[in-house]
Protein backbone atom coordinates (compact mmCIF):
# COMPACT_ATOMS: atom_id res chain seq x y z
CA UNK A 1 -40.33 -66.05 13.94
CA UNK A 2 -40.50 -68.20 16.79
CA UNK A 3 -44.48 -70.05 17.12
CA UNK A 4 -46.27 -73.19 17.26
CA UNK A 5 -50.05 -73.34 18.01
CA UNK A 6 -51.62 -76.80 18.91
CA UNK A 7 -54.96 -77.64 19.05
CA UNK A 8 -56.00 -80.69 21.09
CA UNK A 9 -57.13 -82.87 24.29
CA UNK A 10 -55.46 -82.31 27.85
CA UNK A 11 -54.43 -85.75 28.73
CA UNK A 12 -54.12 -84.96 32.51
CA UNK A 13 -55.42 -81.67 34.99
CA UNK A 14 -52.85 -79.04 34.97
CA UNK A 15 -50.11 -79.25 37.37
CA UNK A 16 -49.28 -75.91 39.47
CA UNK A 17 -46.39 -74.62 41.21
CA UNK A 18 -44.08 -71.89 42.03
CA UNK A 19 -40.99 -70.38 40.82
CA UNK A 20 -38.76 -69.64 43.56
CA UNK A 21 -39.69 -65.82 42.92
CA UNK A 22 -43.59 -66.49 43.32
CA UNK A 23 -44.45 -66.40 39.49
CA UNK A 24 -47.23 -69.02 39.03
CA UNK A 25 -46.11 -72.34 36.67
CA UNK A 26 -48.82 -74.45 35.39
CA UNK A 27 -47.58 -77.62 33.12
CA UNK A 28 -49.70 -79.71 31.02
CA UNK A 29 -50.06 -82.15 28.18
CA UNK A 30 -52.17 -82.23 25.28
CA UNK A 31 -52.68 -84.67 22.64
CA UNK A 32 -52.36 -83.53 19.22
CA UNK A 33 -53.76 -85.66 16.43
CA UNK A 34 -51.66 -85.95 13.84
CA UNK A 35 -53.37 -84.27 9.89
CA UNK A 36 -53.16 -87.30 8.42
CA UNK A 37 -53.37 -91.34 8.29
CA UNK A 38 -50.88 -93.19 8.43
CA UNK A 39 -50.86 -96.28 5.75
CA UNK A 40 -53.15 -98.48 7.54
CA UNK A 41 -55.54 -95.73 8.05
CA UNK A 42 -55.41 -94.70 11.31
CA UNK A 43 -54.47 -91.32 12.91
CA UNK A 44 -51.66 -90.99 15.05
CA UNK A 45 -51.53 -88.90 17.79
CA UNK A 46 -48.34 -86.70 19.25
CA UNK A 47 -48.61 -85.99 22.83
CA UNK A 48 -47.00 -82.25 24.14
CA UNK A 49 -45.87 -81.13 27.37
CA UNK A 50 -46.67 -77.66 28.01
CA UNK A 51 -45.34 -75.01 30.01
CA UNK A 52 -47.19 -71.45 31.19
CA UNK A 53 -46.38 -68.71 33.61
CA UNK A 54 -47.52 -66.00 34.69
CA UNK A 55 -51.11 -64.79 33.89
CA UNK A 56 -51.70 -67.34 31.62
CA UNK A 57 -50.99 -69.79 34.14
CA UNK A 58 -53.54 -69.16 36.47
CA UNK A 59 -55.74 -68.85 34.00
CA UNK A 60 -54.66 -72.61 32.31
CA UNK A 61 -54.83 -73.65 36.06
CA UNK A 62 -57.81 -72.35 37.04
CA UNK A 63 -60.15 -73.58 33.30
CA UNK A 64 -58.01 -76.20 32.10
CA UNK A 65 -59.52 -79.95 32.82
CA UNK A 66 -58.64 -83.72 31.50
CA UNK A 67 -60.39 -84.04 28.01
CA UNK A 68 -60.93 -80.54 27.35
CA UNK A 69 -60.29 -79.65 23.97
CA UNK A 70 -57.80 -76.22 23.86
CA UNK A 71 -55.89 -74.26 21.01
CA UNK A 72 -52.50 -73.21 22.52
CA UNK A 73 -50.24 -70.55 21.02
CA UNK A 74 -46.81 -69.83 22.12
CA UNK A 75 -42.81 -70.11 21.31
CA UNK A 76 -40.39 -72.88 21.26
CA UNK A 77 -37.03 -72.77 23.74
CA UNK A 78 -34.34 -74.69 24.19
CA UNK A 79 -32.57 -75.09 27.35
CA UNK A 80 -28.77 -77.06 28.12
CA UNK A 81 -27.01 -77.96 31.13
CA UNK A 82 -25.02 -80.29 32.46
CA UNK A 83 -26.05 -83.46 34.37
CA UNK A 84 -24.97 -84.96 37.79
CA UNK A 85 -22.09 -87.19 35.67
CA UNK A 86 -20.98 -84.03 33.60
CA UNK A 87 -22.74 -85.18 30.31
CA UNK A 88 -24.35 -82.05 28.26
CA UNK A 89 -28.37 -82.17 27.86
CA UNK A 90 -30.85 -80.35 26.40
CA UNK A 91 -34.39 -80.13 26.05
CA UNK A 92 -37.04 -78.31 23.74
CA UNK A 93 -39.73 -76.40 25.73
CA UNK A 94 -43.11 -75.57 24.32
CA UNK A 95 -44.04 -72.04 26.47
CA UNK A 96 -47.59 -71.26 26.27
CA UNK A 97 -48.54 -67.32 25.68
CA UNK A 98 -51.95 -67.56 24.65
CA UNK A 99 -54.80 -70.19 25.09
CA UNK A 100 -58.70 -70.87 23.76
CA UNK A 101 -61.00 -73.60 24.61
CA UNK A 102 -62.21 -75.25 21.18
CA UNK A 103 -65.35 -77.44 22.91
CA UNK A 104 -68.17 -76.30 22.54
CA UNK A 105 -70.49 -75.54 25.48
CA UNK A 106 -71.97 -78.32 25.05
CA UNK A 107 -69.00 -80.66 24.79
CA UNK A 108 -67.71 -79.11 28.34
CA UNK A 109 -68.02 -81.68 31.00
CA UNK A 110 -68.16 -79.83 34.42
CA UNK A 111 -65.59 -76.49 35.77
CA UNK A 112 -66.72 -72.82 35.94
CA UNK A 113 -66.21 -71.07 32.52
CA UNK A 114 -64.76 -67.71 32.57
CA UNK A 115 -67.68 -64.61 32.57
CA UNK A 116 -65.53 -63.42 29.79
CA UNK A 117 -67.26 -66.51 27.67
CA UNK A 118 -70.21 -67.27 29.53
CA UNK A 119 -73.64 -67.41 28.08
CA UNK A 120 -76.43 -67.15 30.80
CA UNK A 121 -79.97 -69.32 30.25
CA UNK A 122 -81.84 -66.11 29.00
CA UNK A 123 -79.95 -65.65 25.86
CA UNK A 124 -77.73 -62.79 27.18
CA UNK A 125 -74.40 -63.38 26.31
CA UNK A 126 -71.45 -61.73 28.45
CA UNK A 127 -68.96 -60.50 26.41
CA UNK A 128 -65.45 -58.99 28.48
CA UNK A 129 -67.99 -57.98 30.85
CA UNK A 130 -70.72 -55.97 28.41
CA UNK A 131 -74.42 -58.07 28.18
CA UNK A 132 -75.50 -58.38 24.62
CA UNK A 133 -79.72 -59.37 24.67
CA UNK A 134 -79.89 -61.90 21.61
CA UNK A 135 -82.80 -62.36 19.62
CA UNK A 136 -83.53 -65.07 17.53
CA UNK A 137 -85.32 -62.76 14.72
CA UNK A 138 -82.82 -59.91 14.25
CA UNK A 139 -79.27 -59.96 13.24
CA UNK A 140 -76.58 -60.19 15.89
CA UNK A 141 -75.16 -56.45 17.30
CA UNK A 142 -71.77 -57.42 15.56
């Protein structure tokens, strides 16, 4: 099985661009802090570079913002090739397939959020499209 899932901080807006057949790319970078301290007590913090296409990267492109707090899913690839002075290189690429903000409404500074996770001011929540009237007294539809 070939997964990693990262939840973190985008340290920059996405970046977008094109393949050369039209498929959407949006890159990013997110900093992961680390489980645990390290001796002197502090947390250390790894920093990922991102990749999406497709779908996904519209959709990165489109909600994604500097300081937003996201859980990515995706796979791990590794690419090689060969450099101007013939010397063999590689690189590991972390491909996003699936993304989730982690802020809570609250914590979101600014952007549109998608209708498919909106909640409106009158306690109607849209869910995928399909209102849902909550009521403080009753126990939620699901």
């Amino acid at each position: 099985m070939n997964k990693f899932q990262f939840m973190g901080r985008l340290t920059r807006d996405p970046e977008v661009r094109s393949t050369t057949t039209g498929t959407q790319v949006t890159a990013f970078s997110l900093a992961v802090n680390r489980r645990f301290a390290n001796q002197n007590g502090e947390r250390q913090t790894d920093f990922f570079n991102l990749t999406a296409f497709g779908k996904t990267a519209e959709f990165c492109a489109k909600y994604f913002r500097k300081g937003a707090q996201v859980l990515v899913e995706g796979r791990i690839q590794n690419r090689t090739w060969e450099d101007q002075n013939g010397q063999k290189r590689y690189a590991t690429d972390f491909i996003v397939e699936d993304t989730y903000f982690a802020d809570s409404k609250r914590d979101q500074t600014g952007g549109d959020i998608p209708m498919a996770m909106a909640e409106t001011s009158n306690d109607t929540i849209v869910d995928g499209g399909e209102y849902i009237t909550v009521d403080d007294t009753t126990d939620l539809p699901f």
